[in-house]
Protein backbone atom coordinates (compact mmCIF):
# COMPACT_ATOMS: atom_id res chain seq x y z
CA UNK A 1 -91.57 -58.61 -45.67
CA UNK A 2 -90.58 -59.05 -42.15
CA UNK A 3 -88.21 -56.50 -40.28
CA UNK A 4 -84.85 -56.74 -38.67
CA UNK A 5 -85.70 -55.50 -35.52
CA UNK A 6 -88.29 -57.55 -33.60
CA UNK A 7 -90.87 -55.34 -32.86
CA UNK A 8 -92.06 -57.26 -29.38
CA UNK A 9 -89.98 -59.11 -27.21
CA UNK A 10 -91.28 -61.20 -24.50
CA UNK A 11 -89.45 -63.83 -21.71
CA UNK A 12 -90.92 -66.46 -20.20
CA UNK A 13 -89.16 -69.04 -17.42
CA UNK A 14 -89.42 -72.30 -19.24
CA UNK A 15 -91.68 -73.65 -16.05
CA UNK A 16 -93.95 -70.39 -16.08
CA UNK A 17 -97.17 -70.28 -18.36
CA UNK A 18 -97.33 -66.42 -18.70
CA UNK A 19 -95.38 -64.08 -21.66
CA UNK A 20 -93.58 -61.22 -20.24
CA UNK A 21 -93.54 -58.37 -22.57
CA UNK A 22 -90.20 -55.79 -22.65
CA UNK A 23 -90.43 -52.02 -23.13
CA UNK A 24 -89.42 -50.33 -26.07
CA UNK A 25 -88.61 -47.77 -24.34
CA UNK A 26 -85.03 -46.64 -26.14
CA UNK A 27 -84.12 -49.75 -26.90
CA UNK A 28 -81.59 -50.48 -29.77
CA UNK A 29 -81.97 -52.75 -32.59
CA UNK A 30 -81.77 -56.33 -31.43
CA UNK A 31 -78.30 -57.94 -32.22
CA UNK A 32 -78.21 -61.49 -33.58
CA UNK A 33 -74.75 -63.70 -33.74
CA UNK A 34 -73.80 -67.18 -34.14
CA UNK A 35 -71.65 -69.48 -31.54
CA UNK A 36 -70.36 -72.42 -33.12
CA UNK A 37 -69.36 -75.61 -31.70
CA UNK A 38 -66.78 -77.21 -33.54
CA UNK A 39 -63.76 -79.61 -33.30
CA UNK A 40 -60.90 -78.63 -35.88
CA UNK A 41 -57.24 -79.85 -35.93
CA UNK A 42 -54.56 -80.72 -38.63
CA UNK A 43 -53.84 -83.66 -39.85
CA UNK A 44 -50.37 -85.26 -41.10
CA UNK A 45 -50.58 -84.62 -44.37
CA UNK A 46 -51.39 -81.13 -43.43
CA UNK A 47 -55.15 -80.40 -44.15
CA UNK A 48 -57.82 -79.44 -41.74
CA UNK A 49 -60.67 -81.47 -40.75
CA UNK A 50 -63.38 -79.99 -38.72
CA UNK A 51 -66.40 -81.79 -36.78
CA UNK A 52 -69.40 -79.02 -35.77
CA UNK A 53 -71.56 -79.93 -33.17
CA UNK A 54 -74.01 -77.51 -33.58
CA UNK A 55 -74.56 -73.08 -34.17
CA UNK A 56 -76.31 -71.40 -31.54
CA UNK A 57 -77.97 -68.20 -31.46
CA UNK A 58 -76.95 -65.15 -29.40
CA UNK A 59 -79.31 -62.51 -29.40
CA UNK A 60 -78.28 -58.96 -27.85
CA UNK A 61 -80.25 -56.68 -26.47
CA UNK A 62 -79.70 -52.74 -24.80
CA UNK A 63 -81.59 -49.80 -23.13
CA UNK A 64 -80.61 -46.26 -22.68
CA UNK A 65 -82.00 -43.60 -20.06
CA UNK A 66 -84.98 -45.58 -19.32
CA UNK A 67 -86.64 -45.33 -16.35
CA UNK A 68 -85.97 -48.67 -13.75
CA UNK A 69 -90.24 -48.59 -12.76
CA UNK A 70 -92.55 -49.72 -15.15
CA UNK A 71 -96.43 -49.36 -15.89
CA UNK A 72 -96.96 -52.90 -13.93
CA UNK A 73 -95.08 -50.93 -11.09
CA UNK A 74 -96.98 -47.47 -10.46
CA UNK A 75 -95.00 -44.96 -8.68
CA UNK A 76 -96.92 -42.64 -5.55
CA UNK A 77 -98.58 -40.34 -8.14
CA UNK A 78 -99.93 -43.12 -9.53
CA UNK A 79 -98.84 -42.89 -13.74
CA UNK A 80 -96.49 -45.14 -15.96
CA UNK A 81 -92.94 -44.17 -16.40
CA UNK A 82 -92.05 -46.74 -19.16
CA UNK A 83 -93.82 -44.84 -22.62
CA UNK A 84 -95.56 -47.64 -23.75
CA UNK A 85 -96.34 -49.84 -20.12
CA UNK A 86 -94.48 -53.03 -20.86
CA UNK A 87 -92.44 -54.56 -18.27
CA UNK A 88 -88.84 -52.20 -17.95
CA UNK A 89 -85.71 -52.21 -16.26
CA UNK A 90 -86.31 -52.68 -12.56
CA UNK A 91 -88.36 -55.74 -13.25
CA UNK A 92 -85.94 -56.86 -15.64
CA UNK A 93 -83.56 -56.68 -12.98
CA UNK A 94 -85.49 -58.45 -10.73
CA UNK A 95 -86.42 -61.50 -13.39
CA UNK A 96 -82.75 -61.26 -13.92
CA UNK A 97 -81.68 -62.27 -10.30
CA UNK A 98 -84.63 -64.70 -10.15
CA UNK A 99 -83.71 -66.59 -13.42
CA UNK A 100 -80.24 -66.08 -14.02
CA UNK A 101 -79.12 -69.67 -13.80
CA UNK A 102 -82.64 -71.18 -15.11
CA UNK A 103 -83.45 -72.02 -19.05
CA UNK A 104 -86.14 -69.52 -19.83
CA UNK A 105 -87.73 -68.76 -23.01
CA UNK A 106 -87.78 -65.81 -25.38
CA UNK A 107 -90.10 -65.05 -28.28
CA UNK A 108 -89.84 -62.51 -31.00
CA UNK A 109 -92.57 -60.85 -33.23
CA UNK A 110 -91.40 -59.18 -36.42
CA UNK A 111 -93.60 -56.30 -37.49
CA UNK A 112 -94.41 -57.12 -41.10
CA UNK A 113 -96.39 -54.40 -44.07
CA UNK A 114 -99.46 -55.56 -45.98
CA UNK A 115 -100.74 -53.74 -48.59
CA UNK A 116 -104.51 -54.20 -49.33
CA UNK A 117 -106.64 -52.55 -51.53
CA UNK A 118 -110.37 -50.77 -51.50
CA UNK A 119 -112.16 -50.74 -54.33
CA UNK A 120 -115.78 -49.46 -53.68
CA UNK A 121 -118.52 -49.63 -56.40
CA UNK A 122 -117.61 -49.96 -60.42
CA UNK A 123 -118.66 -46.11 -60.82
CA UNK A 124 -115.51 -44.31 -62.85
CA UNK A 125 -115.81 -41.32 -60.13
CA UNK A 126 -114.80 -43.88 -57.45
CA UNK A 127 -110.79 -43.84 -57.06
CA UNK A 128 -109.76 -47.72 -55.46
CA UNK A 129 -108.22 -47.14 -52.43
CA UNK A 130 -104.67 -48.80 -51.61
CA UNK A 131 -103.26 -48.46 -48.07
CA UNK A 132 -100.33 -50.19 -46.01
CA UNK A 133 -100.56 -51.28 -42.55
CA UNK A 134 -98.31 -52.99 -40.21
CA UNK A 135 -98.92 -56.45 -38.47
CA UNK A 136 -97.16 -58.84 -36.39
CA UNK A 137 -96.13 -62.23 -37.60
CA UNK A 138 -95.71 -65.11 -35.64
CA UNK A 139 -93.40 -65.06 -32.73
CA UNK A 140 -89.93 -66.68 -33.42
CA UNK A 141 -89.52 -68.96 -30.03
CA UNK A 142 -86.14 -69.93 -28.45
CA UNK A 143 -84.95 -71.73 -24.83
CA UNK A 144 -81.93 -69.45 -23.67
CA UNK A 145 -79.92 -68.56 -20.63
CA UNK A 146 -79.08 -65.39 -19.06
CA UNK A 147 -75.08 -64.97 -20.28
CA UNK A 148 -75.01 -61.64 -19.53
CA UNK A 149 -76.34 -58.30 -17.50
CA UNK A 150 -75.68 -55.32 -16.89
CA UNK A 151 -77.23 -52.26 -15.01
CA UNK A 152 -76.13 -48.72 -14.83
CA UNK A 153 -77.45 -46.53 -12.96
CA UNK A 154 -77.29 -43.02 -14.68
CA UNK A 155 -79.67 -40.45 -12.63
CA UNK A 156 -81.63 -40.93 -9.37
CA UNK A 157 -84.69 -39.22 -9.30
CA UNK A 158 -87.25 -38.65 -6.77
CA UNK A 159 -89.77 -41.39 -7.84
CA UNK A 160 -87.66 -43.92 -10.42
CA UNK A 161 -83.80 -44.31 -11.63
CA UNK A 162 -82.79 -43.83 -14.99
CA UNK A 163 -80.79 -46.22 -15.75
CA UNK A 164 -79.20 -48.26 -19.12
CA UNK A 165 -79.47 -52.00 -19.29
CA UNK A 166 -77.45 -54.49 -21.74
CA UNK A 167 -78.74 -58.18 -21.63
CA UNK A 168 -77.65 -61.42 -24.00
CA UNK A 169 -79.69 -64.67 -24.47
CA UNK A 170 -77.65 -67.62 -25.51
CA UNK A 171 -79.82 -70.43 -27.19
CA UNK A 172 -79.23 -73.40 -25.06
């Protein structure tokens, strides 16, 4: 059963063949709304017609205290200050001021629980074995645009800032 929360997001620009992939760094849960076009008015006798042109996705995304290098960037001592090495905020902010008015693409894997079981030999004293682990399913793929960025800076440090970043993808 898939999760709410993607559990890797990567960004592409539509025209580029390599998958970016965000930190997870204190990120928040990913938020998902709907934009609908639509057409309504009255008519005469009073009721409402309405004409939808289509629902597009808005997905919402936001860091707190992360730090603006990531593990693609080393600082002078030479280790990672993103946890986990994906691409963080300072190169977010730079794809950001590359791309902002370009289609690009995002893609979203949801981290999803199997449960298999062992069973060794027939022998009674051999207990079967069940255990759960996690995969990914495949990634969910969209063509947005950059509606929105933000950066704060919160601390500057020696070697990185810490910083929080909100971003939203609208699904062209």
């Amino acid at each position: 059963m898939p999760l709410t929360t993607p559990s890797i997001i990567q960004i592409t620009p539509t025209s580029a063949s390599g998958w970016y992939t965000l930190t997870d760094h204190n990120r928040s849960p990913l938020d998902i709304s709907y934009e609908v076009i639509e057409k309504s008015s009255r008519m005469a006798d009073g009721t409402m017609r309405k004409f939808v042109v289509a629902k597009k996705k808005k997905f919402s995304l936001s860091w707190s205290d992360v730090p603006a290098a990531t593990g693609k960037d080393r600082g002078a001592l030479g280790y990672y200050f993103a946890v986990d090495g994906n691409y963080a905020m300072g190169w977010l902010k730079n794809f950001y001021e590359q791309y902002n008015f370009q289609p690009i693409s995002i893609k979203l894997y949801y981290g999803q629980e199997t449960n298999t079981s062992l069973s060794a030999s027939a022998s009674p004293h051999t207990a079967s074995t069940a255990y759960t682990r996690s995969v990914l399913s495949a990634g969910e793929q969209y063509d947005v645009f950059i509606t929105n960025f933000t950066y704060n800076i919160k601390k500057r440090l020696t070697l990185t800032d810490i910083v929080d970043v909100t971003i939203e993808f609208t699904e062209i």
